[in-house]
PDB file of N, CA and C in Angstrom:
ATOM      1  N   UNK A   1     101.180-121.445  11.962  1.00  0.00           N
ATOM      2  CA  UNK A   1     102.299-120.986  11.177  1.00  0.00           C
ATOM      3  C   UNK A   1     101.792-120.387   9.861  1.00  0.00           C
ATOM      4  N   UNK A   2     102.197-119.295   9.567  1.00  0.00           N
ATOM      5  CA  UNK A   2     102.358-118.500   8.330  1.00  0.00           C
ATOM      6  C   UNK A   2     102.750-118.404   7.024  1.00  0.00           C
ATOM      7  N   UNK A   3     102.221-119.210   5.631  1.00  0.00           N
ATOM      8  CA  UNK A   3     103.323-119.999   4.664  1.00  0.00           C
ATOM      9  C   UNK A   3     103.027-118.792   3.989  1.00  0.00           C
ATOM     10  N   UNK A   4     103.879-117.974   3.338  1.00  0.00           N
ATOM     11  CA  UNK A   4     103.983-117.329   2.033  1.00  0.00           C
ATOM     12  C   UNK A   4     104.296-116.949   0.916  1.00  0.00           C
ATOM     13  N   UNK A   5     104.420-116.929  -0.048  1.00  0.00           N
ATOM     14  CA  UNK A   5     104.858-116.835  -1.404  1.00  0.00           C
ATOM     15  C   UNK A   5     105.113-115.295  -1.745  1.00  0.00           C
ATOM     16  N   UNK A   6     106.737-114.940  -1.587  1.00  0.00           N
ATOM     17  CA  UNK A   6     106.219-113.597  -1.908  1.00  0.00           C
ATOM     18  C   UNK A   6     107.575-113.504  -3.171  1.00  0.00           C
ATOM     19  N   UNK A   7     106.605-112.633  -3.946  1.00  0.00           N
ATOM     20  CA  UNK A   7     107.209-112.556  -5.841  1.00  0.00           C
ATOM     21  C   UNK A   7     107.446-110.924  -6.396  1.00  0.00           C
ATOM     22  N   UNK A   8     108.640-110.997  -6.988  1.00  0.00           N
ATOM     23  CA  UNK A   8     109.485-109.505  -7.205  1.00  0.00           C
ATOM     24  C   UNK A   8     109.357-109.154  -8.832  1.00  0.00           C
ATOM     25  N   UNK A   9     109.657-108.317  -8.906  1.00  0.00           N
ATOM     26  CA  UNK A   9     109.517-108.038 -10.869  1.00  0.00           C
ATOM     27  C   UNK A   9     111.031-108.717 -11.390  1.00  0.00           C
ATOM     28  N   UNK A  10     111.898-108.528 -10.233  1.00  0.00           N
ATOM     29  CA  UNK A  10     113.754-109.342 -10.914  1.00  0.00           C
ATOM     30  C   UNK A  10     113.803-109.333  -9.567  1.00  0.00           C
ATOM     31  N   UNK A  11     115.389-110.502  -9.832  1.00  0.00           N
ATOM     32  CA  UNK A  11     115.919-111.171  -9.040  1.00  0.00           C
ATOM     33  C   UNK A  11     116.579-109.736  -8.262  1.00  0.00           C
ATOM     34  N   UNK A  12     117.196-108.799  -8.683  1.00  0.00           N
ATOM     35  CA  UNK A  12     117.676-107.423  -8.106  1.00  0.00           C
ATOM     36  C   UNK A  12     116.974-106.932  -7.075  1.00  0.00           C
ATOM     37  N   UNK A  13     115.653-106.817  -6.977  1.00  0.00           N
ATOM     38  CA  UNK A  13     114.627-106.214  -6.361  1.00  0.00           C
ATOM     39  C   UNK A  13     115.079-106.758  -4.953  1.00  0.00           C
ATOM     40  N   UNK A  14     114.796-105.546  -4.091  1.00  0.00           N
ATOM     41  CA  UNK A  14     115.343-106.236  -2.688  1.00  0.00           C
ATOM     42  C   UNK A  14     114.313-106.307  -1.439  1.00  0.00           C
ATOM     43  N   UNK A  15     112.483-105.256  -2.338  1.00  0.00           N
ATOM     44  CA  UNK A  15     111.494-104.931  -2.026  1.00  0.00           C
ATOM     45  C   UNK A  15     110.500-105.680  -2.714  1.00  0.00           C
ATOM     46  N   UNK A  16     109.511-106.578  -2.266  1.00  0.00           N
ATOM     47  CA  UNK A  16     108.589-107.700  -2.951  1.00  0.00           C
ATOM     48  C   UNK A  16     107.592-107.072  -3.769  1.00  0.00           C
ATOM     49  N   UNK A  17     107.105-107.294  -4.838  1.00  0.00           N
ATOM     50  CA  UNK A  17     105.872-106.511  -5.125  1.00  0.00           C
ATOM     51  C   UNK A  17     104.548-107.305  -4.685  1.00  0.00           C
ATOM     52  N   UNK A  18     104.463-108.068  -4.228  1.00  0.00           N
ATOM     53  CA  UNK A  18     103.202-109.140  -3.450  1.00  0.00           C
ATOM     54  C   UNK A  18     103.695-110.285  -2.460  1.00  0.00           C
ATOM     55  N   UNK A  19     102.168-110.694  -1.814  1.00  0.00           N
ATOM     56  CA  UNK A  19     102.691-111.634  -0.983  1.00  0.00           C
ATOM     57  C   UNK A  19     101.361-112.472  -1.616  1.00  0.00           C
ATOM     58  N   UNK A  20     101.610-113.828  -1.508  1.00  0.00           N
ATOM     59  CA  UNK A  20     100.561-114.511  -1.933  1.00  0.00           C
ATOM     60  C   UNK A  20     100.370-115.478  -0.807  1.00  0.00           C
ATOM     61  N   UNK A  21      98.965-115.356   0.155  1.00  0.00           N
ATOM     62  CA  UNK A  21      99.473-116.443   1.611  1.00  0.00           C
ATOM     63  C   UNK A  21      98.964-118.234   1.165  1.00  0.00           C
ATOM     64  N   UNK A  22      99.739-118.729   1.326  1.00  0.00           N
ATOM     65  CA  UNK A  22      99.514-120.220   0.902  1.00  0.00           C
ATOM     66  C   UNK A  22      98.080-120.489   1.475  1.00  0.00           C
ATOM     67  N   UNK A  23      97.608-119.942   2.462  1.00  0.00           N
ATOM     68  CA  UNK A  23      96.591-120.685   2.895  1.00  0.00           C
ATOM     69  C   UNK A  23      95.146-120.557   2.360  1.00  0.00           C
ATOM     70  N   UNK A  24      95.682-119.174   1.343  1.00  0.00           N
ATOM     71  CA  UNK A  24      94.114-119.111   0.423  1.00  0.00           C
ATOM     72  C   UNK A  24      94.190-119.620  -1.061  1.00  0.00           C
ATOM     73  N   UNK A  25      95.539-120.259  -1.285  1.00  0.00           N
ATOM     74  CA  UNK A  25      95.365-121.195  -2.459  1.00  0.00           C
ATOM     75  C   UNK A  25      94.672-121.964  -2.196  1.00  0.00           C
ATOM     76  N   UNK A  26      94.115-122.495  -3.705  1.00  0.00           N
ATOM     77  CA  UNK A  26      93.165-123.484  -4.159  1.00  0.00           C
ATOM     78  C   UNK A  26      93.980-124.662  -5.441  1.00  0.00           C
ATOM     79  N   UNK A  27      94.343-124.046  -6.137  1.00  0.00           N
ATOM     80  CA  UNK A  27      95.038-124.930  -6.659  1.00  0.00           C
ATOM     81  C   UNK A  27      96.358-124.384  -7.113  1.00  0.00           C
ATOM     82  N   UNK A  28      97.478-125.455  -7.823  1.00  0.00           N
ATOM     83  CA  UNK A  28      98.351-124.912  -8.380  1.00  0.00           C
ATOM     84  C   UNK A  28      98.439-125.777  -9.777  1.00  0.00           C
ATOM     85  N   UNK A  29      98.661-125.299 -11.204  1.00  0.00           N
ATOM     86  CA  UNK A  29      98.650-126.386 -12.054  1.00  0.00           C
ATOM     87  C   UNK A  29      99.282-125.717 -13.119  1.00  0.00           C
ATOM     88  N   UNK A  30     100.054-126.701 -13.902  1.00  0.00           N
ATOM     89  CA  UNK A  30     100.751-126.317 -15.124  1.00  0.00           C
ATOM     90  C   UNK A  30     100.069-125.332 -15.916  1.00  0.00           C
ATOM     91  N   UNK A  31     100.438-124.763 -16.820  1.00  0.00           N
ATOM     92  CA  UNK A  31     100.023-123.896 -17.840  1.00  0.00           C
ATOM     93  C   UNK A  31     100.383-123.528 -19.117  1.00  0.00           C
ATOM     94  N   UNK A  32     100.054-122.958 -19.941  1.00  0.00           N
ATOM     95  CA  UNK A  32     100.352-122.491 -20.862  1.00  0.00           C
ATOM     96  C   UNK A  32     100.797-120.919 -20.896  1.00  0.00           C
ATOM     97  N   UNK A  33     101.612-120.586 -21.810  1.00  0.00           N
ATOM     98  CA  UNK A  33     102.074-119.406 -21.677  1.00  0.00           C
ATOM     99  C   UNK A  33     101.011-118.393 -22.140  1.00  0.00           C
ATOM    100  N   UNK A  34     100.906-117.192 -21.140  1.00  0.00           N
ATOM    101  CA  UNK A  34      99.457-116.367 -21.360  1.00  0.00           C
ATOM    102  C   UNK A  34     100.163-115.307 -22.546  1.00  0.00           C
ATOM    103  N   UNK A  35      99.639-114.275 -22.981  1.00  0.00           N
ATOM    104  CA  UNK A  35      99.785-113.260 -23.568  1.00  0.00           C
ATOM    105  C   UNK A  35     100.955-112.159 -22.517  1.00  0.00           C
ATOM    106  N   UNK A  36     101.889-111.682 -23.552  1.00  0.00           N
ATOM    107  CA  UNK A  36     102.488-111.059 -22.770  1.00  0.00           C
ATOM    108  C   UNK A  36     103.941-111.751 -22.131  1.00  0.00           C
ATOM    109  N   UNK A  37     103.899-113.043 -22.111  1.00  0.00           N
ATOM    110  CA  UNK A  37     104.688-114.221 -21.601  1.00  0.00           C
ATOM    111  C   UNK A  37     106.147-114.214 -22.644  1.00  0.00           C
ATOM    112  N   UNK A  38     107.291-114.186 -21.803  1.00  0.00           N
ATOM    113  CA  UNK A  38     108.383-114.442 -22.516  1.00  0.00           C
ATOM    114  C   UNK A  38     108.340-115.446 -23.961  1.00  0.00           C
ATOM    115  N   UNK A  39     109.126-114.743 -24.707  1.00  0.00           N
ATOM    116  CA  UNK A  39     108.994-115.686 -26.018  1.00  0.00           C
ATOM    117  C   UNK A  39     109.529-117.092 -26.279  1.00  0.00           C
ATOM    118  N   UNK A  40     110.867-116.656 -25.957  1.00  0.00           N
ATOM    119  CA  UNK A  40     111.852-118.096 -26.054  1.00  0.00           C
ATOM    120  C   UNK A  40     112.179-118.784 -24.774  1.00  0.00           C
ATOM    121  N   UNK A  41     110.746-118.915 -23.968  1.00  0.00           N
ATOM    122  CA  UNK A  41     110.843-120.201 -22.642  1.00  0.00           C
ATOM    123  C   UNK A  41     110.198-121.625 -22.581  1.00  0.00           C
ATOM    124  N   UNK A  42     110.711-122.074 -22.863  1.00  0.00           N
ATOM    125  CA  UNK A  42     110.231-123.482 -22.970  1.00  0.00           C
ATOM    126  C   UNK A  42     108.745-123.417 -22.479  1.00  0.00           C
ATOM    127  N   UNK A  43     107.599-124.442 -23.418  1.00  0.00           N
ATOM    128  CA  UNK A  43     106.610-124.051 -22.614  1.00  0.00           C
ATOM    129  C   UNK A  43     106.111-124.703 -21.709  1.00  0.00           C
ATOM    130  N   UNK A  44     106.773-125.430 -21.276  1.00  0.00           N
ATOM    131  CA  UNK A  44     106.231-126.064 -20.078  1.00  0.00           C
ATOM    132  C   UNK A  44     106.744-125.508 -18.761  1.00  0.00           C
ATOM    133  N   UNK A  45     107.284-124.423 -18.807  1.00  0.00           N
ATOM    134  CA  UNK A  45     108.056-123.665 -17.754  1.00  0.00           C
ATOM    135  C   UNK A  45     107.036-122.502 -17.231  1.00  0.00           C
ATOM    136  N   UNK A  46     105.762-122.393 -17.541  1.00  0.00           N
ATOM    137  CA  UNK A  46     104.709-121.883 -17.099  1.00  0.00           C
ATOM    138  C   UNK A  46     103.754-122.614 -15.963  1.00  0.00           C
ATOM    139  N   UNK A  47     103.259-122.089 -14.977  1.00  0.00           N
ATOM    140  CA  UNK A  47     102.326-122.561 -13.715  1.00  0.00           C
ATOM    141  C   UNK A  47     101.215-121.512 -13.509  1.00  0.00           C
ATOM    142  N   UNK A  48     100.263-122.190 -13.140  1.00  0.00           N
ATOM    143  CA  UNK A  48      99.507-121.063 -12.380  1.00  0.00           C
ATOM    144  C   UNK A  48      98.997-121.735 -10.983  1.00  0.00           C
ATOM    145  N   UNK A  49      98.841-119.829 -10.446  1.00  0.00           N
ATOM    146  CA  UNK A  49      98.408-120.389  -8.773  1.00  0.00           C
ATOM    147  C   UNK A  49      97.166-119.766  -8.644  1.00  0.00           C
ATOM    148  N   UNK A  50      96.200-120.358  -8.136  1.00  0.00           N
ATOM    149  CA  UNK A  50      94.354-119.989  -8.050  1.00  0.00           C
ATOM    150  C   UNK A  50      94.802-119.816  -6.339  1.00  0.00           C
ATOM    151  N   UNK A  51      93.900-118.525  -6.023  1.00  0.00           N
ATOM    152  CA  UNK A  51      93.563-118.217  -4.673  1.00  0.00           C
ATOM    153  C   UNK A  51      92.494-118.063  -4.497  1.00  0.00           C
ATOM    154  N   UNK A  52      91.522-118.045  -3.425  1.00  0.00           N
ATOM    155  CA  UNK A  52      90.493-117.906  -3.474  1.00  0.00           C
ATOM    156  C   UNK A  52      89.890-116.472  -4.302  1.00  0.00           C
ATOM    157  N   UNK A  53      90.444-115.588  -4.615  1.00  0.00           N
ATOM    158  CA  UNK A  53      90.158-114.276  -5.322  1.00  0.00           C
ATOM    159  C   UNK A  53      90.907-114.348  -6.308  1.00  0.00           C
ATOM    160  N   UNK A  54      92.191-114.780  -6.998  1.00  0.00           N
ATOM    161  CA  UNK A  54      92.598-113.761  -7.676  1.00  0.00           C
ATOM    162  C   UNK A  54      93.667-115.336  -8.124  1.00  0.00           C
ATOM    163  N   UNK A  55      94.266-115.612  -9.695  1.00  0.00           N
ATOM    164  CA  UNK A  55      94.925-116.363 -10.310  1.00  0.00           C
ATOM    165  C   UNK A  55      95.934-115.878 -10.447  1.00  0.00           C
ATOM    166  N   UNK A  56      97.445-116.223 -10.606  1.00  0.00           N
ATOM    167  CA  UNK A  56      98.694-115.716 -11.117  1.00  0.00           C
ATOM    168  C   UNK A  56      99.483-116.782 -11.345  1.00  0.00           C
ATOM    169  N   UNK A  57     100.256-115.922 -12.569  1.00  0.00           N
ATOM    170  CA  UNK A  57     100.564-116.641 -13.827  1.00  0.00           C
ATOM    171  C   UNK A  57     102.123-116.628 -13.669  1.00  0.00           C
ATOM    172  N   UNK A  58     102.955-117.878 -13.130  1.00  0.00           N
ATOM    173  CA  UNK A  58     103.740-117.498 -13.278  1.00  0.00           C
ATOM    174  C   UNK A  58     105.064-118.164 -14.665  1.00  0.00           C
ATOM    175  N   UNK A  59     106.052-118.031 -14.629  1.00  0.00           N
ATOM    176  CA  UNK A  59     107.165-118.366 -15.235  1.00  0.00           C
ATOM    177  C   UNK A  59     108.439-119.105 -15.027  1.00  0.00           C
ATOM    178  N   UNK A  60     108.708-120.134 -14.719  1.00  0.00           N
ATOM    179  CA  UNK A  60     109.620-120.707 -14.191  1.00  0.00           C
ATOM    180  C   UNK A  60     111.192-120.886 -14.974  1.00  0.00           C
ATOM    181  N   UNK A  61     112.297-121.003 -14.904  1.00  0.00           N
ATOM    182  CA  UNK A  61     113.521-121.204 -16.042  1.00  0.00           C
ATOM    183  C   UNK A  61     113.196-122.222 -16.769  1.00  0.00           C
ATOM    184  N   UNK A  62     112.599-122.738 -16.310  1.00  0.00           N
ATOM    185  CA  UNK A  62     112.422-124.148 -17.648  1.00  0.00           C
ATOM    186  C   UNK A  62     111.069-125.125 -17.179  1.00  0.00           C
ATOM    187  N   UNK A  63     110.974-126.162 -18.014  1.00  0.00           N
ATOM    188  CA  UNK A  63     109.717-127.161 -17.493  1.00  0.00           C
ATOM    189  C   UNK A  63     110.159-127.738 -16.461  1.00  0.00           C
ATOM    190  N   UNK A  64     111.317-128.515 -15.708  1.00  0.00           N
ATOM    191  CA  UNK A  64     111.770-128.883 -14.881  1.00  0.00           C
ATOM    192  C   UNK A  64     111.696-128.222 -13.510  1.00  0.00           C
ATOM    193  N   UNK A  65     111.901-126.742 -13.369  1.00  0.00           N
ATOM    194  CA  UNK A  65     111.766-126.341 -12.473  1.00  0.00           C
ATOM    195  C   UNK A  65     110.400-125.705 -12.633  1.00  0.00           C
ATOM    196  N   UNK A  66     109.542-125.328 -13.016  1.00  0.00           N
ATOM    197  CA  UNK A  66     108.170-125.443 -12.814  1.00  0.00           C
ATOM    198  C   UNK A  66     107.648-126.539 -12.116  1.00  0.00           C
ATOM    199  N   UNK A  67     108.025-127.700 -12.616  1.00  0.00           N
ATOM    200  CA  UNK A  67     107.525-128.980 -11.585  1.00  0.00           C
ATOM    201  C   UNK A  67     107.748-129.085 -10.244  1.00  0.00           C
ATOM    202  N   UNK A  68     109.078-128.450 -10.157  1.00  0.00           N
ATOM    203  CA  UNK A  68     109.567-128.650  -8.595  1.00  0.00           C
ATOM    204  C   UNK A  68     108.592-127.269  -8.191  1.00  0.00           C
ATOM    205  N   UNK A  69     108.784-126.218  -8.485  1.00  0.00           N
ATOM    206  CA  UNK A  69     107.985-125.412  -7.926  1.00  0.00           C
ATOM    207  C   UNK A  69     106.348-125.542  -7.562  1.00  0.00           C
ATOM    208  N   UNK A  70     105.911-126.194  -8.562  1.00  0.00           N
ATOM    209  CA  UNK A  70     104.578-127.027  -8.461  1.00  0.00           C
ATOM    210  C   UNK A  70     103.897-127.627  -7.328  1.00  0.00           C
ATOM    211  N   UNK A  71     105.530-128.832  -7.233  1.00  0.00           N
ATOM    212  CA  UNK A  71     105.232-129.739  -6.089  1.00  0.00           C
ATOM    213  C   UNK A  71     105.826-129.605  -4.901  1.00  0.00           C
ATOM    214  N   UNK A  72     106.792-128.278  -4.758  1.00  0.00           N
ATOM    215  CA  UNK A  72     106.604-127.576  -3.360  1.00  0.00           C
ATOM    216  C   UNK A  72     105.787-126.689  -2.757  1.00  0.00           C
ATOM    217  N   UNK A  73     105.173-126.439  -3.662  1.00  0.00           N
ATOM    218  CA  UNK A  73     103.879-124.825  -3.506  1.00  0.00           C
ATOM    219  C   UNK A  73     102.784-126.582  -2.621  1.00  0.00           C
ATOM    220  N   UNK A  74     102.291-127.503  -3.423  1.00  0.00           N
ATOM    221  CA  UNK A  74     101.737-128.317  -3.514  1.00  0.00           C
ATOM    222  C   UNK A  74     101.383-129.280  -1.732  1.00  0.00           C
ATOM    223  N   UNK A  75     102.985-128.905  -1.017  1.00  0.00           N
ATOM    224  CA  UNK A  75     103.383-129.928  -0.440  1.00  0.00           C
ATOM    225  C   UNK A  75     103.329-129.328   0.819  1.00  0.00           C
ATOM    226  N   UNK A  76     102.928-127.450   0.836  1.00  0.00           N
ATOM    227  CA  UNK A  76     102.900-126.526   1.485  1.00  0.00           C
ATOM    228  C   UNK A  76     101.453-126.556   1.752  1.00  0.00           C
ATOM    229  N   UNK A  77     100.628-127.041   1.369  1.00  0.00           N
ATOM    230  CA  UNK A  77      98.879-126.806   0.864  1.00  0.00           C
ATOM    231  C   UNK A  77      98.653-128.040   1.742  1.00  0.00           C
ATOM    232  N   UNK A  78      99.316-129.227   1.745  1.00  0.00           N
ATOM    233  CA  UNK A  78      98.950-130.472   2.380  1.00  0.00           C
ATOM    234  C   UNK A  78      98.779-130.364   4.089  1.00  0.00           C
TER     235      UNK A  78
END
């Protein structure tokens, strides 16, 4: 089976701009907000995902749902 993560520039977008395949993550872990990163988001509402090539940074609505996103990306890897 095929797990994938695939991420848009807005919720509007009806065309993905990537696919990220779960099976070449390596890790997933909280973060800090990088450069460039919304101003007024809580900061614990930041994650990042390590693939075997390539890191991405993402943004979640708040610290709460970063966690859940965390520990479903997480639970997908197991």
């Amino acid at each position: 089976m095929k797990h994938q993560l695939r991420y848009y520039d807005c919720m509007e977008d009806s065309h993905c701009k990537g696919i990220i395949e779960l099976s070449d993550v390596n890790t997933v872990v909280a973060s800090m907000p990088t450069p460039g990163a919304p101003k007024k988001v809580d900061e614990k509402a930041f994650f990042d995902l390590h693939t075997k090539r390539l890191s991405y940074n993402f943004c979640a609505s708040d610290g709460q749902a970063a966690q859940e996103w965390i520990e479903k990306i997480q639970s997908c890897l197991q």
